[in-house]
C-alpha atoms as a PDB file:
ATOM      1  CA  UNK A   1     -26.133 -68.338  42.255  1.00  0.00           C
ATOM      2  CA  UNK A   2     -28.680 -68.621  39.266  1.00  0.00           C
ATOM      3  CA  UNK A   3     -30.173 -65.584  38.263  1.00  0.00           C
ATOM      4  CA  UNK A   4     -32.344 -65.545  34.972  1.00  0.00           C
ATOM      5  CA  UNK A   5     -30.203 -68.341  33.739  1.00  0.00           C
ATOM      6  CA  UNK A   6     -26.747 -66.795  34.583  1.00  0.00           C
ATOM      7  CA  UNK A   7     -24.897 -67.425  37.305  1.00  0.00           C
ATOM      8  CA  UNK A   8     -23.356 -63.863  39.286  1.00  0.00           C
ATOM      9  CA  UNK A   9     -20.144 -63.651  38.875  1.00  0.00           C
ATOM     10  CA  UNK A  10     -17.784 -62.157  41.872  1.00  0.00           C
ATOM     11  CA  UNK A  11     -14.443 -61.186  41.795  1.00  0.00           C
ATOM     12  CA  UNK A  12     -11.840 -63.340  39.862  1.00  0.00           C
ATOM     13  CA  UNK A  13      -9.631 -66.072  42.003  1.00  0.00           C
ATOM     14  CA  UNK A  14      -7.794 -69.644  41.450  1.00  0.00           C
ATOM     15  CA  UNK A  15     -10.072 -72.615  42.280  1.00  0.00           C
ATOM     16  CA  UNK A  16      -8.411 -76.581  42.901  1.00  0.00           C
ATOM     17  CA  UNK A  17      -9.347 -79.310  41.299  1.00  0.00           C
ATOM     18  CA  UNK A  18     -11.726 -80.884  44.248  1.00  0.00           C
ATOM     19  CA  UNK A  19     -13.298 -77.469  44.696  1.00  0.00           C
ATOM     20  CA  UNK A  20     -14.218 -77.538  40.725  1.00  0.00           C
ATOM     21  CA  UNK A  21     -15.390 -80.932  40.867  1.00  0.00           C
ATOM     22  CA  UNK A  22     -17.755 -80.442  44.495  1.00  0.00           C
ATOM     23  CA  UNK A  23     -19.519 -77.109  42.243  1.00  0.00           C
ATOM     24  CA  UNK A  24     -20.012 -79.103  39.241  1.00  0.00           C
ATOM     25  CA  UNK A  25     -21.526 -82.057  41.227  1.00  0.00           C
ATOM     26  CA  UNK A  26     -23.571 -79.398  43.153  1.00  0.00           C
ATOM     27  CA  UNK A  27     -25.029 -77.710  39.740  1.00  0.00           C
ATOM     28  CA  UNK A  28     -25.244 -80.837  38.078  1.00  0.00           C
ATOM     29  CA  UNK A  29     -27.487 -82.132  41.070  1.00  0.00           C
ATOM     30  CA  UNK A  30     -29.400 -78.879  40.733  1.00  0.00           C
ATOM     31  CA  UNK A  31     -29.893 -78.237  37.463  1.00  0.00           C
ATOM     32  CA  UNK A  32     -29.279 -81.765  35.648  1.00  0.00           C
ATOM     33  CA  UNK A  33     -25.990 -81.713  33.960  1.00  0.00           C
ATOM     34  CA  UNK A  34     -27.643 -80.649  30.442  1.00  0.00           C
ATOM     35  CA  UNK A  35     -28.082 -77.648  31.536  1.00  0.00           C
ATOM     36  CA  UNK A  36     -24.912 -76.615  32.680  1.00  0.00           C
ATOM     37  CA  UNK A  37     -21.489 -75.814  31.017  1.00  0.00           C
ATOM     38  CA  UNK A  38     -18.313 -75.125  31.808  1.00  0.00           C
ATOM     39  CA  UNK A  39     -19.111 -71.040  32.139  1.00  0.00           C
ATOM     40  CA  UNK A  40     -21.451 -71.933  34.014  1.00  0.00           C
ATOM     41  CA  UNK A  41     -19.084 -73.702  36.735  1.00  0.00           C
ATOM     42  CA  UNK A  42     -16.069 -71.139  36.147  1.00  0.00           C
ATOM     43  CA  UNK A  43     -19.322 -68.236  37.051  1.00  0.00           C
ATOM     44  CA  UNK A  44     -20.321 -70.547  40.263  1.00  0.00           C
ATOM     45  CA  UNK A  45     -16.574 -70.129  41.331  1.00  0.00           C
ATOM     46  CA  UNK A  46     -15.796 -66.538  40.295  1.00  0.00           C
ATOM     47  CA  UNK A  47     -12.809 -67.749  38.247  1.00  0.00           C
ATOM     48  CA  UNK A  48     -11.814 -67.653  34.660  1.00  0.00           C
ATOM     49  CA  UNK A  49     -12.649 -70.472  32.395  1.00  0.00           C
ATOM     50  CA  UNK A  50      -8.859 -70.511  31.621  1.00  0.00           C
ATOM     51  CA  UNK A  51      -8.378 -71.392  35.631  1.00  0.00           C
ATOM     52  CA  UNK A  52     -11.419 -74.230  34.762  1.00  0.00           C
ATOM     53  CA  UNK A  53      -9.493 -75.446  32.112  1.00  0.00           C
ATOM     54  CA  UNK A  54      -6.272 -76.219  33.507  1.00  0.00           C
ATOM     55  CA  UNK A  55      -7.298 -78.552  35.546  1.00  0.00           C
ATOM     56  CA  UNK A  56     -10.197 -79.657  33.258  1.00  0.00           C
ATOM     57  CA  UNK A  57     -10.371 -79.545  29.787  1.00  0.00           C
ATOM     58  CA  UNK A  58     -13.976 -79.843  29.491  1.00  0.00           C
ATOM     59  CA  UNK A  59     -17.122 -80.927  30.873  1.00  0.00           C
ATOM     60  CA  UNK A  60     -16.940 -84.612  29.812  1.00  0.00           C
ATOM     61  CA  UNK A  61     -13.411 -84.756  32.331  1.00  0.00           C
ATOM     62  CA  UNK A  62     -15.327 -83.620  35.075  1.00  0.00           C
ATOM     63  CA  UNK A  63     -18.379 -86.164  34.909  1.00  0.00           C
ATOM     64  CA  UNK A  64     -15.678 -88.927  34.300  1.00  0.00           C
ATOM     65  CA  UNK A  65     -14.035 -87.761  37.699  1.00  0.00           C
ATOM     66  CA  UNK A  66     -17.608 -87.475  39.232  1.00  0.00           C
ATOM     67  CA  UNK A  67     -18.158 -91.062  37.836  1.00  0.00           C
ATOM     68  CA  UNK A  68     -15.190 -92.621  39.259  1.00  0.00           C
ATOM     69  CA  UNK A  69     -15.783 -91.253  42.910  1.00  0.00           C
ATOM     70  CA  UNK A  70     -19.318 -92.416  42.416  1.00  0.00           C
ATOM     71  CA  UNK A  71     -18.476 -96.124  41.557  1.00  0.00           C
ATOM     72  CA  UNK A  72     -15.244 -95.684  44.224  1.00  0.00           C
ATOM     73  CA  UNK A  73     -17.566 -94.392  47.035  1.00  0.00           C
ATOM     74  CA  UNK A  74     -20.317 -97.181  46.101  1.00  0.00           C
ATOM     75  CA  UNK A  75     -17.586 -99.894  45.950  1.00  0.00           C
ATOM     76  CA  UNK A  76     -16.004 -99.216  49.265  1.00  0.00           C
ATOM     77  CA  UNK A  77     -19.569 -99.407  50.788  1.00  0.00           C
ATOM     78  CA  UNK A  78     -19.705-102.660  49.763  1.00  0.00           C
ATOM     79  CA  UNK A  79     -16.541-103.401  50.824  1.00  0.00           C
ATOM     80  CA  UNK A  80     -17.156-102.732  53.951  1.00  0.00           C
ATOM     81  CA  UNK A  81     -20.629-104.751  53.828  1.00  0.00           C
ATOM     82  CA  UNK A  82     -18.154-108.286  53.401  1.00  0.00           C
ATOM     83  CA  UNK A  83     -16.846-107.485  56.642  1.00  0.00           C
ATOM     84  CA  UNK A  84     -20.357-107.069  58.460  1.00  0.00           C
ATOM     85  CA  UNK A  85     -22.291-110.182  57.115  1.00  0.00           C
ATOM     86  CA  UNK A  86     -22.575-111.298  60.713  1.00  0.00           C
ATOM     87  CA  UNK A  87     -24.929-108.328  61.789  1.00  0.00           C
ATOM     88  CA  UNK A  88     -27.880-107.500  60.075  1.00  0.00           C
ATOM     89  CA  UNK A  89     -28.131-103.856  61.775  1.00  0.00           C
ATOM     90  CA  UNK A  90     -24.647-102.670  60.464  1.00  0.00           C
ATOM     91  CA  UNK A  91     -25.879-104.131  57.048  1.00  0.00           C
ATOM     92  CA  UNK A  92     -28.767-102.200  57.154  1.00  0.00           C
ATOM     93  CA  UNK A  93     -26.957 -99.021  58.652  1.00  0.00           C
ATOM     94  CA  UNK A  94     -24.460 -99.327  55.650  1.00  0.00           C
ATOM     95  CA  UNK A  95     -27.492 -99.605  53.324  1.00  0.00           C
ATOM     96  CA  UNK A  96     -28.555 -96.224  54.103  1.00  0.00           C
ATOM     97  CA  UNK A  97     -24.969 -94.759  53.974  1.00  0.00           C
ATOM     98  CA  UNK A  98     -25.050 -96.338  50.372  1.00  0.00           C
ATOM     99  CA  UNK A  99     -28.464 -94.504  49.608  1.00  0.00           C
ATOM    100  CA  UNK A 100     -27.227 -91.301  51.307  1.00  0.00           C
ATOM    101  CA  UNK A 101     -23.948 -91.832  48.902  1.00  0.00           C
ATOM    102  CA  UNK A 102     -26.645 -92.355  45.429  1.00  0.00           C
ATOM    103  CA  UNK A 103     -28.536 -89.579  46.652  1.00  0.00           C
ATOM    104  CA  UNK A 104     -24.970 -86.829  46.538  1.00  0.00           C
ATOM    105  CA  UNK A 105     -24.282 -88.454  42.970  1.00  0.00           C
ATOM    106  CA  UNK A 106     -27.646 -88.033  41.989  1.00  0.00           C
ATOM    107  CA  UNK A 107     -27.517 -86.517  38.900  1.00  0.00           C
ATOM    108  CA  UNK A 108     -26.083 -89.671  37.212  1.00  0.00           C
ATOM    109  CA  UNK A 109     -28.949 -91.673  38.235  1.00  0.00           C
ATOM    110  CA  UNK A 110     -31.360 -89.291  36.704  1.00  0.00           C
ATOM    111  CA  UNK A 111     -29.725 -88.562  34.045  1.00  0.00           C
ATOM    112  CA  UNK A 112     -28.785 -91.037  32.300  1.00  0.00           C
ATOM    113  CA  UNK A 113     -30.550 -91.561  29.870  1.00  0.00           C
ATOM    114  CA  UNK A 114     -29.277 -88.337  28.184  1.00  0.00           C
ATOM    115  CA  UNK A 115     -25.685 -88.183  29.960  1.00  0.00           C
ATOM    116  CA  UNK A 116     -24.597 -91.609  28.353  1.00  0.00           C
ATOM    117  CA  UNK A 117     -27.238 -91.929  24.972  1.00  0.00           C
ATOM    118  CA  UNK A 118     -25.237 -89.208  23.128  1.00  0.00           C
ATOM    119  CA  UNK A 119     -22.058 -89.892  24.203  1.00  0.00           C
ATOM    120  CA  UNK A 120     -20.245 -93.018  23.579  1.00  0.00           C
ATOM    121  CA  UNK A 121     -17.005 -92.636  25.721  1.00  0.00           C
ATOM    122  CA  UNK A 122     -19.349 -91.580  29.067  1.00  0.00           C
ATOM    123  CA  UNK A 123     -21.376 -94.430  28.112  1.00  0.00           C
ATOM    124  CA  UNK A 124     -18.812 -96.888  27.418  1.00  0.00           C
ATOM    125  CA  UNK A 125     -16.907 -95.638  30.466  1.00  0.00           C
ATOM    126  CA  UNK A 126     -20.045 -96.146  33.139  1.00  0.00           C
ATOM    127  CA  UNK A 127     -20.836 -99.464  31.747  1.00  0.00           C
ATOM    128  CA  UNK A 128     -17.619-100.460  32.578  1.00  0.00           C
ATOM    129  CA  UNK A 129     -17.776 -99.570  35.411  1.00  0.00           C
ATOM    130  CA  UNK A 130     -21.063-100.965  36.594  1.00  0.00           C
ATOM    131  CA  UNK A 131     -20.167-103.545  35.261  1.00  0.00           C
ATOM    132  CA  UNK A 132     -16.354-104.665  36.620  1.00  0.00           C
ATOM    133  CA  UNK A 133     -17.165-102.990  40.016  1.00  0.00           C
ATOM    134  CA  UNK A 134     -20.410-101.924  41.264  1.00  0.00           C
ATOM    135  CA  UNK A 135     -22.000-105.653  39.845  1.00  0.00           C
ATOM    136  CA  UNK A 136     -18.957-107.727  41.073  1.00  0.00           C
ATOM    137  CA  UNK A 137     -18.420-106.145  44.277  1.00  0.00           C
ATOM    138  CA  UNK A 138     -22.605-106.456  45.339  1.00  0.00           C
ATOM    139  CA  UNK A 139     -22.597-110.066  43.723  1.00  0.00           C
ATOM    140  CA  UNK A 140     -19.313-111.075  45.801  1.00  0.00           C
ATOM    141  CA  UNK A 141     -21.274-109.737  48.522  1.00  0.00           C
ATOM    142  CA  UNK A 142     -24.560-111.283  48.257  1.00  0.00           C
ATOM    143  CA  UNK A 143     -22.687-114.714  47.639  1.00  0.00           C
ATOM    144  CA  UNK A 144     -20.610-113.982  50.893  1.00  0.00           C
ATOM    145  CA  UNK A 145     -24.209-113.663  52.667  1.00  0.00           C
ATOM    146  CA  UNK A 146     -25.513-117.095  50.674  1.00  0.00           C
ATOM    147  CA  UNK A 147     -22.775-119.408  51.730  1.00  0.00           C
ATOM    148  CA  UNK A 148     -23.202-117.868  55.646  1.00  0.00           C
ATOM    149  CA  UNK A 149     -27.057-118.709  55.717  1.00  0.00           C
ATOM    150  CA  UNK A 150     -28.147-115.326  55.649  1.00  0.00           C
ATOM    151  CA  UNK A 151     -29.576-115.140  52.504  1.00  0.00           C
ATOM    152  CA  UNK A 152     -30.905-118.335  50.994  1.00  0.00           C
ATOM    153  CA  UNK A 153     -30.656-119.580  47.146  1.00  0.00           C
ATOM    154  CA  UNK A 154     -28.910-121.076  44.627  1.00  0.00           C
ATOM    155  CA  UNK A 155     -25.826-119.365  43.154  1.00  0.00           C
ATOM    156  CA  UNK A 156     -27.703-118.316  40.091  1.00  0.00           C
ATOM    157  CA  UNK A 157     -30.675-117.297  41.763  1.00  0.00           C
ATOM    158  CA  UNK A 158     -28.236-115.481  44.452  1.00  0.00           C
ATOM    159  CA  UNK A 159     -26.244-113.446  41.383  1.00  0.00           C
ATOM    160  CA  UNK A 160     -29.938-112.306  39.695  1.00  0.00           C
ATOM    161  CA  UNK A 161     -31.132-111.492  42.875  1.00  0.00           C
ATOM    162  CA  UNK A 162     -28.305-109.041  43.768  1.00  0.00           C
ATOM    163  CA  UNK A 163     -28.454-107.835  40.284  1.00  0.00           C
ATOM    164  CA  UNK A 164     -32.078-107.075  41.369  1.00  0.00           C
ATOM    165  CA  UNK A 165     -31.561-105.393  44.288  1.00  0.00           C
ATOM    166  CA  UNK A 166     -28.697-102.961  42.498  1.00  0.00           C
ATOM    167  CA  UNK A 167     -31.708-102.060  40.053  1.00  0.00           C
ATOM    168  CA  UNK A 168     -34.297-101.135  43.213  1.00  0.00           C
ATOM    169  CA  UNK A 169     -31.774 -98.944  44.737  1.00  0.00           C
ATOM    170  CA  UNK A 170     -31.522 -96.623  40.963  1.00  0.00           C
ATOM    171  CA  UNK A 171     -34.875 -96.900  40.946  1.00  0.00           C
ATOM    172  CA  UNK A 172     -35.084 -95.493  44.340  1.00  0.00           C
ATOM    173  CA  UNK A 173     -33.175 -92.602  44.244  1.00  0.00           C
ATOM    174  CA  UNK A 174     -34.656 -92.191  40.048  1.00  0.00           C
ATOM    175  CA  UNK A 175     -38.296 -91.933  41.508  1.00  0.00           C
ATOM    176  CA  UNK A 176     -40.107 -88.725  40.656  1.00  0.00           C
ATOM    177  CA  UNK A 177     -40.435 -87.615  44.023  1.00  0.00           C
ATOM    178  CA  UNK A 178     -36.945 -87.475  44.661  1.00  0.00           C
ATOM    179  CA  UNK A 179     -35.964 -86.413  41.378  1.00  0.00           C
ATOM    180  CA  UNK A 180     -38.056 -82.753  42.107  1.00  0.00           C
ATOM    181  CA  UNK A 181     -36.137 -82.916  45.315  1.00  0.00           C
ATOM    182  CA  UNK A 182     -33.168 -80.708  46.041  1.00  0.00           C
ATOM    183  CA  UNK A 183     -32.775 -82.096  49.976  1.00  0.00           C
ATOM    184  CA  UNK A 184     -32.007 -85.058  50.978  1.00  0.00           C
ATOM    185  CA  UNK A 185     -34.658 -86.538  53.325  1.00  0.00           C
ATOM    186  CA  UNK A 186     -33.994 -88.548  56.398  1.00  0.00           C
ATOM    187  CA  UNK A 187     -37.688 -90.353  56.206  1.00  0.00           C
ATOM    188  CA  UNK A 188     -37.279 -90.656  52.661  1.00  0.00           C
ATOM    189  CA  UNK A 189     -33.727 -92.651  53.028  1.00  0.00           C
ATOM    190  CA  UNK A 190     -35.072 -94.650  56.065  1.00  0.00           C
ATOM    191  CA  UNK A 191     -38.439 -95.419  53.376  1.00  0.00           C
ATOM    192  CA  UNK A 192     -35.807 -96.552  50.812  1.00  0.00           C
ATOM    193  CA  UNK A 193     -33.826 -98.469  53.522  1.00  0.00           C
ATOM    194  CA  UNK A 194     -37.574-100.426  54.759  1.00  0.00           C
ATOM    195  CA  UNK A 195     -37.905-101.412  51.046  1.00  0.00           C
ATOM    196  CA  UNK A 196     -34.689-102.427  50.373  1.00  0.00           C
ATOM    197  CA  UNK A 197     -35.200-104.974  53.688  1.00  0.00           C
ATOM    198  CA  UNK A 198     -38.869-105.839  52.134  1.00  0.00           C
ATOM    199  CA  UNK A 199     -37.745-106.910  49.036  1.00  0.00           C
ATOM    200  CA  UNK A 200     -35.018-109.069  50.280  1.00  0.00           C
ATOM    201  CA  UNK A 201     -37.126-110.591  53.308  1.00  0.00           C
ATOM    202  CA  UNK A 202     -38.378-113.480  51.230  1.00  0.00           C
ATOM    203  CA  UNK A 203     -34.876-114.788  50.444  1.00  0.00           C
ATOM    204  CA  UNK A 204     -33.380-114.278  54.144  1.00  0.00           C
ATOM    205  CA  UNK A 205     -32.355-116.778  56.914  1.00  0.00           C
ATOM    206  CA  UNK A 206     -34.893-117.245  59.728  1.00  0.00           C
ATOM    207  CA  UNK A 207     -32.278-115.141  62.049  1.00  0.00           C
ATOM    208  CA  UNK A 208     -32.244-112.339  59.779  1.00  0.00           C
ATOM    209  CA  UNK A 209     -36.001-112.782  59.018  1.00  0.00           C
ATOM    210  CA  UNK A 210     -36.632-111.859  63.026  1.00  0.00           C
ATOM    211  CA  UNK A 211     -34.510-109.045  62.567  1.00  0.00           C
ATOM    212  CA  UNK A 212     -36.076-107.585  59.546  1.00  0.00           C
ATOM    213  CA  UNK A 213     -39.716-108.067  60.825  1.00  0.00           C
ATOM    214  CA  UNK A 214     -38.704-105.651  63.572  1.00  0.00           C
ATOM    215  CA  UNK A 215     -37.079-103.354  61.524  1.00  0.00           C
ATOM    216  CA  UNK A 216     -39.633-102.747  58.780  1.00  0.00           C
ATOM    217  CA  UNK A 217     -42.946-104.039  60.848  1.00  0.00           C
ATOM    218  CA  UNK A 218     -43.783-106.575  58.825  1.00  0.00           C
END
């Protein structure tokens, strides 16, 4: 727990490597990840920073591991996406899994502009990254939709377009609203979900178009 800045420290114990990185995502969600250290996270967990250390040796390790499950999780969303082109509900029911999934990695999406400006191997790390996964894997996706009819466009326009969409969904879970926000809102993921659908409703198939129109009550 804060208190005044500090965190109240209990009695001593051994922590795991998961446990240290679900308390730093939690505090880093919380607080923004400026704020916090590696005392900090050791206080959170009543252990030594020693016990921190052996697992981690400092903060930077812990927001790479909290940047690979963030691309990971994001990626097999995706994944699973390819296999339900043919349904436009489980598309859109995976769509707010993946905003639920940006919304628990928040602090990355808020942050970045001081998590990656001052630190060249976080920043050339994420870019990577975004770019050899979270890009190709929504690109192979939107394609996958293109050539079935779903969504309509030439390849080019397809590949901007889902390039597009990627930069809605940060932009979603960046908003002010949300960034003030330390709960996760059900009507605020179903908003995000409705404008994700609007903004893609002028490129869909007339089947999908139907489907849409009923979803966001166009």
């Amino acid at each position: 727990m804060l208190m005044n800045g500090k965190f109240k420290r209990r009695a001593g114990r051994s922590a795991t490597p998961d446990i240290i990185i679900q308390a730093s995502l939690q505090l880093f969600n919380l607080h923004g990840e400026r704020r916090i250290t590696t005392n900090h996270i050791a206080q959170k967990l009543s252990i030594s920073t020693g016990n921190l250390y052996y697992h981690y040796s400092n903060k930077e390790e812990i927001i790479l591991e909290l940047l690979g499950r963030y691309v990971d999780g994001l990626v097999a969303l995706l994944e699973q996406g390819e296999n339900n082109t043919e349904s436009l509900f489980k598309m859109a029911q995976l769509l707010t899994k993946t905003l639920k999934h940006q919304w628990q990695y928040r602090f990355i999406l808020h942050g970045r502009s001081s998590l990656f400006a001052f630190n060249d191997l976080l920043r050339s790390h994420y870019l990577q990254l975004e770019k050899y996964k979270i890009e190709k894997s929504l690109e192979t996706l939107f394609l996958k939709m293109n050539r079935e009819g779903n969504i309509c466009g030439s390849e080019r326009a397809i590949k901007q377009l889902a390039k597009q969409f990627q930069l809605l969904q940060e932009a979603w879970v960046s908003a002010p609203e949300r960034v003030s926000s330390t709960t996760e809102s059900a009507l605020a993921v179903n908003d995000g979900r409705k404008m994700m659908l609007s903004f893609l409703y002028p490129y869909l198939g007339s089947n999908w178009r139907s489907t849409v129109e009923r979803i966001c009550i166009l």
